[in-house]
Protein backbone atom coordinates (compact mmCIF):
# COMPACT_ATOMS: atom_id res chain seq x y z
CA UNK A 1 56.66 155.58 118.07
CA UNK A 2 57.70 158.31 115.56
CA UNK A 3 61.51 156.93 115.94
CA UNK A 4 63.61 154.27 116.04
CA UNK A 5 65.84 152.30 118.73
CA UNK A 6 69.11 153.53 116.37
CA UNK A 7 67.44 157.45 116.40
CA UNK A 8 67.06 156.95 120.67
CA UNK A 9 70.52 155.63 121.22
CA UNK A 10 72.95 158.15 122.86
CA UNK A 11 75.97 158.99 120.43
CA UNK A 12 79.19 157.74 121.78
CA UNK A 13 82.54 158.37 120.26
CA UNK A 14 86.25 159.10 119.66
CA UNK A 15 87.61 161.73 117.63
CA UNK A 16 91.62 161.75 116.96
CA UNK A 17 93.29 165.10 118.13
CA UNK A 18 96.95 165.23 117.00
CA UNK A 19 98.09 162.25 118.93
CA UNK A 20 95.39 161.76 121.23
CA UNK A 21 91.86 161.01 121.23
CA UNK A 22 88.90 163.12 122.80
CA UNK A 23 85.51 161.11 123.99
CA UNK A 24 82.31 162.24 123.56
CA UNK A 25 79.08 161.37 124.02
CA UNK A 26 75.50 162.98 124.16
CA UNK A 27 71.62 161.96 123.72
CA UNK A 28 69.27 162.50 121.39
CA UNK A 29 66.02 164.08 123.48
CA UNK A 30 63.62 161.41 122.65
CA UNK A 31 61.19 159.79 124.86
CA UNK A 32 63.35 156.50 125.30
CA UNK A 33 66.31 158.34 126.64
CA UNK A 34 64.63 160.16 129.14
CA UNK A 35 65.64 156.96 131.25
CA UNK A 36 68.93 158.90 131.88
CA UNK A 37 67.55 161.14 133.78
CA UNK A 38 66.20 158.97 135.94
CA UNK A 39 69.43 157.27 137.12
CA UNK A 40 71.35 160.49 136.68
CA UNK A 41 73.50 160.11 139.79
CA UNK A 42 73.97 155.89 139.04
CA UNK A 43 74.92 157.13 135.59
CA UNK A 44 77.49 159.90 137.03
CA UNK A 45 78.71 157.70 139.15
CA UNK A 46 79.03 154.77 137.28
CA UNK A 47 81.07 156.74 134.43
CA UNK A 48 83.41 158.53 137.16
CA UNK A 49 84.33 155.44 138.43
CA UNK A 50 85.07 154.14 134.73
CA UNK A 51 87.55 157.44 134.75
CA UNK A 52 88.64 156.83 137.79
CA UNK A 53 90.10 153.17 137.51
CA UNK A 54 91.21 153.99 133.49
CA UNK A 55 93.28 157.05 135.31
CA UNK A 56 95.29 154.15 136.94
CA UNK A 57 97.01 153.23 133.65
CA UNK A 58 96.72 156.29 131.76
CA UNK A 59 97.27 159.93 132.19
CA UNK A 60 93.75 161.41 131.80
CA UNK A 61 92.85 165.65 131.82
CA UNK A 62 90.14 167.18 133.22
CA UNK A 63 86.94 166.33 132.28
CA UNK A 64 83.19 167.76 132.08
CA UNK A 65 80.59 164.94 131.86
CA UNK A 66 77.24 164.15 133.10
CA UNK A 67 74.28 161.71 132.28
CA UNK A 68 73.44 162.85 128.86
CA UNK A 69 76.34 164.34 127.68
CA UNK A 70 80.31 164.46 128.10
CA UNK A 71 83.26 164.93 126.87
CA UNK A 72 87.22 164.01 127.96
CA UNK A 73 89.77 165.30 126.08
CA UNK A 74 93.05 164.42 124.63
CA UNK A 75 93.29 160.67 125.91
CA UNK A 76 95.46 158.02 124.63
CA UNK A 77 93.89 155.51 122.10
CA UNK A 78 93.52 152.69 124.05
CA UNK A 79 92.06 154.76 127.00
CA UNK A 80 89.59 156.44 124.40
CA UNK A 81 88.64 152.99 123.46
CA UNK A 82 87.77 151.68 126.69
CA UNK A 83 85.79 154.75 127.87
CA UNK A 84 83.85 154.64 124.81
CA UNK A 85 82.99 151.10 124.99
CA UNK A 86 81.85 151.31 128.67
CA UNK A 87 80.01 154.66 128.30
CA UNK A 88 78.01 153.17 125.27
CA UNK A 89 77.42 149.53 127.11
CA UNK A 90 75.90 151.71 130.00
CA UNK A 91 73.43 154.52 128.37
CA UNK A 92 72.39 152.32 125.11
CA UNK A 93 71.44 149.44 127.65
CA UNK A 94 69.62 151.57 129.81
CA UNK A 95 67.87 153.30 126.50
CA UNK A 96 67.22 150.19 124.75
CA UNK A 97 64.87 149.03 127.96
CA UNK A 98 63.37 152.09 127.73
CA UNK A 99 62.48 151.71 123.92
CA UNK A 100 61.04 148.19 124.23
CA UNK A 101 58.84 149.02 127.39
CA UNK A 102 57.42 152.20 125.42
CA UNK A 103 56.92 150.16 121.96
CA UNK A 104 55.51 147.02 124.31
CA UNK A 105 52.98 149.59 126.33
CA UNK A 106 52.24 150.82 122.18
CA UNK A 107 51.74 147.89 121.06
CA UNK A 108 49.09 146.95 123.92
CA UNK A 109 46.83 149.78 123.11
């Protein structure tokens, strides 16, 4: 492959804004991540749920996400941390499988 497993890897962050945080995240249109697609609505729902149960304990706005790319704005640090971390376990495990079947299937020709 032209690319590595760090180049295929959604980007998933925080960015401080004032007092609060705003999460972001958003893939890199490479052939590894083109797994998101394919669990697009397991993906949507798995992340809505995440906002959903965080929106317990914190105040959360309104957000605009999907399966390659999201963002939720002006959350508290702690909240920002914890949808971060579960957004990144989610799409870089799901990439990462991706990448090794693809390199495998390479490395068999």
């Amino acid at each position: 492959m032209d690319y590595s497993l760090e180049a295929a890897l959604p980007k998933v962050y925080s960015e401080k804004n004032g007092k609060l945080y705003n999460v972001h995240w958003d893939s890199q249109g490479l052939e590894a991540d083109q797994v998101l697609d394919e669990y697009q609505v397991y993906i949507e729902g798995y992340i809505d749920g995440a906002v959903q149960i965080l929106s317990i304990d914190h105040t959360l706005p309104d957000r605009s996400y999907g399966h390659r790319t999201g963002y939720v704005p002006e959350v508290g640090k702690e909240a920002a941390i914890k949808l971060v971390e579960v957004i990144k376990r989610l799409l870089h495990q799901l990439v990462t499988e991706r990448y090794e079947q693809l390199e495998k299937a390479e490395q068999s020709k």
